[in-house]
N, C-alpha and C. Protein backbone atom coordinates (compact mmCIF):
# COMPACT_ATOMS: atom_id res chain seq x y z
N UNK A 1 5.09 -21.08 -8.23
CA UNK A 1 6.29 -20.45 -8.74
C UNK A 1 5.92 -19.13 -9.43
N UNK A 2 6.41 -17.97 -9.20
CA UNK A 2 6.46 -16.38 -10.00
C UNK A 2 6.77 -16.84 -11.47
N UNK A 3 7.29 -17.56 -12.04
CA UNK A 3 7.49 -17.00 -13.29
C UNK A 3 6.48 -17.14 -14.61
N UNK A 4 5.51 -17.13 -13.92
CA UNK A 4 4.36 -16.94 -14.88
C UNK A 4 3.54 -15.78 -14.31
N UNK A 5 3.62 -15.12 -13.52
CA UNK A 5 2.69 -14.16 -12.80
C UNK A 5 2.83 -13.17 -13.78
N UNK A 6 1.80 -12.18 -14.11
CA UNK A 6 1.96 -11.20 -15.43
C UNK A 6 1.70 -10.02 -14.44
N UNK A 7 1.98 -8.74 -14.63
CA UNK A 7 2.08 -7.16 -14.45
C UNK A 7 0.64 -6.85 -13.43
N UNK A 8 -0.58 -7.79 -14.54
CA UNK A 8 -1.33 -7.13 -13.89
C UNK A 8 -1.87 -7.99 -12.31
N UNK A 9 -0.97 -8.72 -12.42
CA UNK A 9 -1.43 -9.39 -10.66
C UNK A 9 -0.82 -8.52 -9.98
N UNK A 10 -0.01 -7.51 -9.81
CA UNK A 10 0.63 -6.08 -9.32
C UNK A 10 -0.31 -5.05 -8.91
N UNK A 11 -1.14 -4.79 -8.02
CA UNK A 11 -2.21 -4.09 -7.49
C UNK A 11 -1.99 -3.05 -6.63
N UNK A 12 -2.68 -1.92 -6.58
CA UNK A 12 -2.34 -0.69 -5.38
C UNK A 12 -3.41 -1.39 -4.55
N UNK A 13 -3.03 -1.49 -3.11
CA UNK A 13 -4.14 -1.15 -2.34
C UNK A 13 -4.39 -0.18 -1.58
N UNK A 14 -5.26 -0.51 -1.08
CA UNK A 14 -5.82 1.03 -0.31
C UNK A 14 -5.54 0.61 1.38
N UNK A 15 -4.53 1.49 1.98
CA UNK A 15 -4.60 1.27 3.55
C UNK A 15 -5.47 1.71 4.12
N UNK A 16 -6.06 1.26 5.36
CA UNK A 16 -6.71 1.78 6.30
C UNK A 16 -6.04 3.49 6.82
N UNK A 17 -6.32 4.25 6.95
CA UNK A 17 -6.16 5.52 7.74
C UNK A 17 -7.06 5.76 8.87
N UNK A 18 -6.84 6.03 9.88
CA UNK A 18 -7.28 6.66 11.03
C UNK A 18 -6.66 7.61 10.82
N UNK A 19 -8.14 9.03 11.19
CA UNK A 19 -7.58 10.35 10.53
C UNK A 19 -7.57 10.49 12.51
N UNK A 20 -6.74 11.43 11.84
CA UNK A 20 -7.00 12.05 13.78
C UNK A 20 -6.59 13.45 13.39
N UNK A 21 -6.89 14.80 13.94
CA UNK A 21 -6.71 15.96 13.70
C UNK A 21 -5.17 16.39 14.17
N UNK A 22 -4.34 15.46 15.10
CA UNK A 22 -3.23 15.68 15.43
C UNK A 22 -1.87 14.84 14.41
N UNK A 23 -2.75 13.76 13.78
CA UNK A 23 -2.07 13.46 12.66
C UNK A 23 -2.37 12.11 12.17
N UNK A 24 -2.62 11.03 11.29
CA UNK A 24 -2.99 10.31 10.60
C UNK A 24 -2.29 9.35 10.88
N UNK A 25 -2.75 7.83 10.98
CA UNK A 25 -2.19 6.87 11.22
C UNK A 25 -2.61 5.16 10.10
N UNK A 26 -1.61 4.49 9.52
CA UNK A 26 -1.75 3.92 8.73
C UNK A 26 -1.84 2.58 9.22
N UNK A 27 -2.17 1.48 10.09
CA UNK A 27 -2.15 -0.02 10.03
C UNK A 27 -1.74 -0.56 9.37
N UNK A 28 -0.46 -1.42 9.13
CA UNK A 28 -0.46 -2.57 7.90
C UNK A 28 -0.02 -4.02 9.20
N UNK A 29 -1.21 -5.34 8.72
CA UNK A 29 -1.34 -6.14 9.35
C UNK A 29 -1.01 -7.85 8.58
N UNK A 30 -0.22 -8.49 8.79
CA UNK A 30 -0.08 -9.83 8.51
C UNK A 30 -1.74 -10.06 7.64
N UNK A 31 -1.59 -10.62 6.37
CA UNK A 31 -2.83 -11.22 6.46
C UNK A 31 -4.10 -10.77 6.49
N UNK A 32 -4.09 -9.21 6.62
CA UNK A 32 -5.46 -8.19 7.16
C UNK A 32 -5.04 -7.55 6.03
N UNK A 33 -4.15 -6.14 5.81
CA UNK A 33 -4.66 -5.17 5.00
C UNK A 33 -3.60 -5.80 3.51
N UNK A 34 -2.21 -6.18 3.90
CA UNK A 34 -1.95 -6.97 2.61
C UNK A 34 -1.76 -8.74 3.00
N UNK A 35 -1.80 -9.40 1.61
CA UNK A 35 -2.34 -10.85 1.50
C UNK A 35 -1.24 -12.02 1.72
N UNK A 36 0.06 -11.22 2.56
CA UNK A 36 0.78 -12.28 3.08
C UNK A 36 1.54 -12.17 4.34
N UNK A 37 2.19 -12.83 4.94
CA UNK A 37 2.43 -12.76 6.46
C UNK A 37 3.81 -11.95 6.24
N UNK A 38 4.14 -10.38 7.29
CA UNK A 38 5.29 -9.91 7.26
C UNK A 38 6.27 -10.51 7.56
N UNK A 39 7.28 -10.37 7.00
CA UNK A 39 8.76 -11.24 7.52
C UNK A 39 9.45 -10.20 7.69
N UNK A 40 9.98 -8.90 7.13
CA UNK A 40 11.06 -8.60 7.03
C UNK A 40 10.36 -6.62 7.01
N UNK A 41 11.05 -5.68 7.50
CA UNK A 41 10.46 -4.21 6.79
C UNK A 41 11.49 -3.37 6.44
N UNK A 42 11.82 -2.93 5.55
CA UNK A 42 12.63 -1.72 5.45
C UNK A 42 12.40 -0.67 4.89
N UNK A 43 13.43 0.59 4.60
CA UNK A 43 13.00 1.77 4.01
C UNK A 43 14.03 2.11 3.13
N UNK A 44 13.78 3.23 2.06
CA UNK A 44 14.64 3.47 1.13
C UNK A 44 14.34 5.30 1.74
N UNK A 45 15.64 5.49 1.36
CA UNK A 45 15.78 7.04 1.92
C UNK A 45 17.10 7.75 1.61
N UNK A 46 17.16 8.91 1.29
CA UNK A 46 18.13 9.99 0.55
C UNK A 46 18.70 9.55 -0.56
N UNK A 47 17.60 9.08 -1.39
CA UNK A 47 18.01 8.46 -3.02
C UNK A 47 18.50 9.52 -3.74
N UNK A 48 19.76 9.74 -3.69
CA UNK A 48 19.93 11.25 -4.93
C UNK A 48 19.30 11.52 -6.40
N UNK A 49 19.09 12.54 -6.61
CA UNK A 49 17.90 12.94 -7.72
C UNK A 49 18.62 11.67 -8.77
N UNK A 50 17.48 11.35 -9.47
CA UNK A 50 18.27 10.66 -10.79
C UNK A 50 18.34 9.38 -10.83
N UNK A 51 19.02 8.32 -9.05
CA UNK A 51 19.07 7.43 -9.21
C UNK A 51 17.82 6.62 -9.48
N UNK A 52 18.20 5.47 -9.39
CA UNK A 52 17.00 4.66 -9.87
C UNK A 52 17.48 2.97 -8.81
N UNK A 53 16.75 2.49 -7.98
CA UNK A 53 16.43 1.80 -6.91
C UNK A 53 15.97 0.03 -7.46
N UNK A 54 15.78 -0.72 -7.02
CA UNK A 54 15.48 -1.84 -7.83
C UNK A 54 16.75 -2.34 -8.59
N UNK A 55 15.86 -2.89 -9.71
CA UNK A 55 16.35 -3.40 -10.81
C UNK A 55 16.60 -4.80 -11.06
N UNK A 56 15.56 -5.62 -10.15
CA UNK A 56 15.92 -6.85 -10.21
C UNK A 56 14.43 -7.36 -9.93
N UNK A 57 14.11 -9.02 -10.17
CA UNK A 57 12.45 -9.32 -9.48
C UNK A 57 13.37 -10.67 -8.63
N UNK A 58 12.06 -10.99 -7.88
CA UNK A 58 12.10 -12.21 -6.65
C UNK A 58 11.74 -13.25 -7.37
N UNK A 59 12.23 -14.68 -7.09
CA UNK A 59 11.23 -15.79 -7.23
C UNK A 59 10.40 -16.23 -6.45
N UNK A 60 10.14 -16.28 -5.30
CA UNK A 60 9.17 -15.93 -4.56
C UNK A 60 8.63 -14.85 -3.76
N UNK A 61 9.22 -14.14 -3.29
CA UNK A 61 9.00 -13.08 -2.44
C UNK A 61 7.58 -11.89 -3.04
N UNK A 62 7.08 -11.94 -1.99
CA UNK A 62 5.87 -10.81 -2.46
C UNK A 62 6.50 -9.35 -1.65
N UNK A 63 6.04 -8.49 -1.53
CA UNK A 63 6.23 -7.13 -1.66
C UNK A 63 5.27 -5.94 -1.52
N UNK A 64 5.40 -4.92 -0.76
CA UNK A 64 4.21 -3.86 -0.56
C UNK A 64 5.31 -2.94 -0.40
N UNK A 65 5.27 -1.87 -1.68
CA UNK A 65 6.12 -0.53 -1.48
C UNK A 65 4.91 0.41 -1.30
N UNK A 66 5.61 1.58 -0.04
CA UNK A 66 3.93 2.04 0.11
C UNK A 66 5.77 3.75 -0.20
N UNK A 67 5.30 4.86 -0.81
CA UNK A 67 5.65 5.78 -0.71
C UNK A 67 5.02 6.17 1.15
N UNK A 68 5.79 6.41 1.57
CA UNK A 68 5.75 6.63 3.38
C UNK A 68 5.42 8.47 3.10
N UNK A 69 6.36 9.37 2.44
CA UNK A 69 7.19 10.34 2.20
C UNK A 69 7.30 10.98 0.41
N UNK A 70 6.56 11.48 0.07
CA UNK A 70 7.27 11.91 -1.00
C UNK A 70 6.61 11.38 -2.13
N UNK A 71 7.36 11.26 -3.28
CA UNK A 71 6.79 9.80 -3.92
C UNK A 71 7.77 9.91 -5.07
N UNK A 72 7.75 8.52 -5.90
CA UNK A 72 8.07 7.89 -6.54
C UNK A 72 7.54 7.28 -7.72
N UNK A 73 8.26 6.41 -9.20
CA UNK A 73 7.56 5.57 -9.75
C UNK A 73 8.24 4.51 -9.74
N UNK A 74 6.47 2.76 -9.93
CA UNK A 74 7.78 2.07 -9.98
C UNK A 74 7.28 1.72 -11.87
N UNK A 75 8.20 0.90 -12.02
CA UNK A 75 7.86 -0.10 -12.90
C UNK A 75 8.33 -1.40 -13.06
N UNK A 76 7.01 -1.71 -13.70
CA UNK A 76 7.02 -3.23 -13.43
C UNK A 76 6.97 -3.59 -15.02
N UNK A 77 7.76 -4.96 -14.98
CA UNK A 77 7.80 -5.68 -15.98
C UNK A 77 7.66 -7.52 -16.07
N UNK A 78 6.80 -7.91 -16.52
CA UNK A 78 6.47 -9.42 -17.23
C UNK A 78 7.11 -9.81 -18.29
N UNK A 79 7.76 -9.24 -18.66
CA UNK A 79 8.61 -9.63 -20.79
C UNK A 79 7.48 -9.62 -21.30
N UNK A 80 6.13 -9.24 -20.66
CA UNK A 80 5.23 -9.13 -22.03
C UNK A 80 4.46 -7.49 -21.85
N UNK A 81 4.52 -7.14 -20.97
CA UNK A 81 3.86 -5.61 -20.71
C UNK A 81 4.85 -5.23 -19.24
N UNK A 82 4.72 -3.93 -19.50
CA UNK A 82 5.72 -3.00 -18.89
C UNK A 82 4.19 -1.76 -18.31
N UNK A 83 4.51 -1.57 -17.15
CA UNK A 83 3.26 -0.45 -16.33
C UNK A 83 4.20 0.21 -15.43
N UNK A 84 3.70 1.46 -15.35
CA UNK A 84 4.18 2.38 -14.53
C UNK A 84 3.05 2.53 -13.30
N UNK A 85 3.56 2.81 -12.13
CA UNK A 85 2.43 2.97 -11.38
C UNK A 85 3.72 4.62 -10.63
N UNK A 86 2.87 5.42 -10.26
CA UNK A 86 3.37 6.44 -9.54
C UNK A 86 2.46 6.61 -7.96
N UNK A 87 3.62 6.39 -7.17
CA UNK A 87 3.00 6.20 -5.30
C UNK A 87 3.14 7.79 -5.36
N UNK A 88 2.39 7.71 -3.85
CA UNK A 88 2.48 9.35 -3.46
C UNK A 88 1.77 9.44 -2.29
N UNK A 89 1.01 8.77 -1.95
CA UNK A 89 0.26 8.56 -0.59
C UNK A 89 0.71 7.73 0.37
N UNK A 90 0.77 7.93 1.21
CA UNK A 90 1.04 7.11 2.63
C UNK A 90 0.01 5.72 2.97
N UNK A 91 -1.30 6.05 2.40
CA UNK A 91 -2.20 4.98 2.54
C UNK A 91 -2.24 4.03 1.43
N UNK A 92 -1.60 4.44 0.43
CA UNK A 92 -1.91 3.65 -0.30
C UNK A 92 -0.22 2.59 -0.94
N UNK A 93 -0.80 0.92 -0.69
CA UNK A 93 0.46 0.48 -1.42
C UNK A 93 0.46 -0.49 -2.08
N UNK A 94 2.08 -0.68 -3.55
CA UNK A 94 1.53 -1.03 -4.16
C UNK A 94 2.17 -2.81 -4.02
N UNK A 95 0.98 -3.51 -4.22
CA UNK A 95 1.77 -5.21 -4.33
C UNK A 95 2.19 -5.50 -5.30
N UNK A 96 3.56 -6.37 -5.14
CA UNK A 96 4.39 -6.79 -6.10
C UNK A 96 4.53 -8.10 -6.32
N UNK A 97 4.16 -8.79 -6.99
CA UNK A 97 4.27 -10.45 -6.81
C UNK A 97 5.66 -11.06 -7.46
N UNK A 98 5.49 -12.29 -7.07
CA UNK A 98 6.57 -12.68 -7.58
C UNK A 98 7.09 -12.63 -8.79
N UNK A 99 7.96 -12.82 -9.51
CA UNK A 99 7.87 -12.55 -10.73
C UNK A 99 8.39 -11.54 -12.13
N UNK A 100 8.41 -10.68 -11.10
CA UNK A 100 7.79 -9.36 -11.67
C UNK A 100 9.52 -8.29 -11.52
N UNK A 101 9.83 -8.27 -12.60
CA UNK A 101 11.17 -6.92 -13.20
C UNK A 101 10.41 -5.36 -11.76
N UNK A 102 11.39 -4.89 -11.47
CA UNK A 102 11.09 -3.60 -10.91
C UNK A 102 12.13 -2.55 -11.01
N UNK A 103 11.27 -1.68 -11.04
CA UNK A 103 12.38 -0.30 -11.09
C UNK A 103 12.09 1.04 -10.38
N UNK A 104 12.37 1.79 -9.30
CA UNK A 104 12.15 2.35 -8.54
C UNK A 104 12.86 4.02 -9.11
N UNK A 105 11.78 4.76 -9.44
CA UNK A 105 12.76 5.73 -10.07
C UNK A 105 11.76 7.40 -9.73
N UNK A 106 12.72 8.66 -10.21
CA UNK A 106 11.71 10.02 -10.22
C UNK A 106 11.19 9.90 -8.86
N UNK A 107 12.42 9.49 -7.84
CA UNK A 107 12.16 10.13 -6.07
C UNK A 107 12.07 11.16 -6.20
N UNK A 108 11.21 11.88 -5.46
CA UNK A 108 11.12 13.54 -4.90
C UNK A 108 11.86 13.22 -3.90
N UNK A 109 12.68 15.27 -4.05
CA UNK A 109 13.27 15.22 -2.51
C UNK A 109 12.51 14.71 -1.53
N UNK A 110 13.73 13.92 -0.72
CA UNK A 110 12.71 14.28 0.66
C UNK A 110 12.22 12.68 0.52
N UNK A 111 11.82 12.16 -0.13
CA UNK A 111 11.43 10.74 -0.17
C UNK A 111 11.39 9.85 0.88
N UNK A 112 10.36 8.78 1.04
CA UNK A 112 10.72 7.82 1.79
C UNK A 112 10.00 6.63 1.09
N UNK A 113 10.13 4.88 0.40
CA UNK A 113 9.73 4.28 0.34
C UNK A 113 9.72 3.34 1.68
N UNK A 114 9.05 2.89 2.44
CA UNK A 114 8.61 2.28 3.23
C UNK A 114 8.21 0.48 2.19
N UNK A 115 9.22 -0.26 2.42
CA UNK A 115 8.91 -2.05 1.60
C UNK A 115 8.61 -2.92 2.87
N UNK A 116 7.69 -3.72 2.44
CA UNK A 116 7.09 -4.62 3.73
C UNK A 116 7.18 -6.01 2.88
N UNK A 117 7.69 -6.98 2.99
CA UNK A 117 7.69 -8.22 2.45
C UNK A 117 7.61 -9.46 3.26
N UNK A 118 7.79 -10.56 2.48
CA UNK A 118 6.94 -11.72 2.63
C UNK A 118 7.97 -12.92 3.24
N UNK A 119 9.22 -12.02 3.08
CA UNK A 119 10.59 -13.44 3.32
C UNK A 119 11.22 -12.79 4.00
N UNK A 120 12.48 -13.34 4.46
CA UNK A 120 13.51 -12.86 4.84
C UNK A 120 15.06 -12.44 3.86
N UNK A 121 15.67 -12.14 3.89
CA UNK A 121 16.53 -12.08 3.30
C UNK A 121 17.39 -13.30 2.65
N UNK A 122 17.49 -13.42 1.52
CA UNK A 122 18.02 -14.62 1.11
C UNK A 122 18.74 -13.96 -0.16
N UNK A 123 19.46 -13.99 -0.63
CA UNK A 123 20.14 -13.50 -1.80
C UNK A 123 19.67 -14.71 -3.07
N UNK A 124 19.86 -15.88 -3.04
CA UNK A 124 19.06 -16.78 -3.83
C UNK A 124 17.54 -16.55 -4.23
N UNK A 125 16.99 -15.78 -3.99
CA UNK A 125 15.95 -15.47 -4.49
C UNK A 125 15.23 -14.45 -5.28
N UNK A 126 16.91 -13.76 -5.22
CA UNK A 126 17.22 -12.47 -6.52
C UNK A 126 17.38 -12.82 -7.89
N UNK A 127 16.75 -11.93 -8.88
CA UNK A 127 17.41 -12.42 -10.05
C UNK A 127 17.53 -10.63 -10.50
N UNK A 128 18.93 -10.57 -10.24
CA UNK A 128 19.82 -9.23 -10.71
C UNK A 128 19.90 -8.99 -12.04
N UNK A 129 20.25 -9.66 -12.60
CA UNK A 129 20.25 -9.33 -14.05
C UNK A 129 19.19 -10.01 -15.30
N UNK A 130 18.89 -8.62 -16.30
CA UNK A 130 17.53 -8.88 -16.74
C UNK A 130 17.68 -9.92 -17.89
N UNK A 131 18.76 -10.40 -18.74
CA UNK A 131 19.07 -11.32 -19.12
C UNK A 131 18.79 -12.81 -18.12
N UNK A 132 19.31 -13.10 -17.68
CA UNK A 132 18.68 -14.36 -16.49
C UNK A 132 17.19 -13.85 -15.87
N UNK A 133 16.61 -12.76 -15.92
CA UNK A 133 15.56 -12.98 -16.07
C UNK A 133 14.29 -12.96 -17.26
N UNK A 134 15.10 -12.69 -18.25
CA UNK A 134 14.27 -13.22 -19.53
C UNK A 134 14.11 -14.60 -19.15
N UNK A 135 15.36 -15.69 -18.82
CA UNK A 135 15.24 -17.03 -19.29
C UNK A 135 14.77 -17.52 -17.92
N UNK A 136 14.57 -16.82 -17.06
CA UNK A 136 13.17 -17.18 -15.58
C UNK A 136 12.02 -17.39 -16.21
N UNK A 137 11.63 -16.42 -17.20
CA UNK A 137 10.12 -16.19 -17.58
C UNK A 137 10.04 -16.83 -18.81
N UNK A 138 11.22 -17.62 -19.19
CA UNK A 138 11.35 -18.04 -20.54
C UNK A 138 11.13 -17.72 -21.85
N UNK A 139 11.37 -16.32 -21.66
CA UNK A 139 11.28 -15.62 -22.90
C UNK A 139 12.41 -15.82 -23.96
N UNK A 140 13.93 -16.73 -23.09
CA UNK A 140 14.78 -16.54 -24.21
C UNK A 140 15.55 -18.26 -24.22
């Protein structure tokens, strides 16, 4: 169960790149470059300046936001430490475990987050508001 997982189980990794002089190519593989089997992929794109993306954590679902385009910050929260991580590379992305408050914010024009996860879509496995998720993590 996520609701003990803390901030720092939240890791960047490093993708594979194949450079090629005509243009660069990134692999992401089930099980190979991140540590759970893909279910689902999507993208975030023409976020107007300002907004802010997220705002909710999974109870199970894991997560790889890789900035595709542009970049972004996220932050993450445990009810006991709060980290900023800022994407910006195409190779590099960051894992999100279960658990874990997020906030997707400070898109550059032009942006693209690229999210690769671990489930499928289930709305039961949201927790939208950060009140019900204090009392996930049992802080309240």
């Amino acid at each position: 169960m996520g609701n003990t997982n803390p901030v720092s189980k939240c890791v960047v990794i490093q993708l594979p790149q194949i450079k090629n002089p005509s243009g660069n190519i990134t692999p992401i593989s089930s099980n190979m470059e991140i540590p759970f089997k893909i279910k689902r992929v999507y993208y975030l794109y023409d976020v107007p300046g300002g907004e802010t993306r997220g705002g909710h954590a999974h109870k199970e679902l894991y997560q790889l936001l890789v900035a595709a385009s542009g970049s972004f910050d996220v932050i993450l929260d445990d009810c006991k430490e709060t980290k900023t991580i800022t994407l910006n590379r195409p190779n590099y992305g960051l894992l999100i475990v279960p658990g874990i408050w997020r906030e997707l914010v400070n898109f550059s024009s032009g942006s693209v987050s690229l999210v690769v996860v671990s489930l499928l879509y289930d709305e039961v496995d949201y927790i939208r508001n950060y009140k019900d998720f204090l009392k996930y993590k049992n802080e309240i």
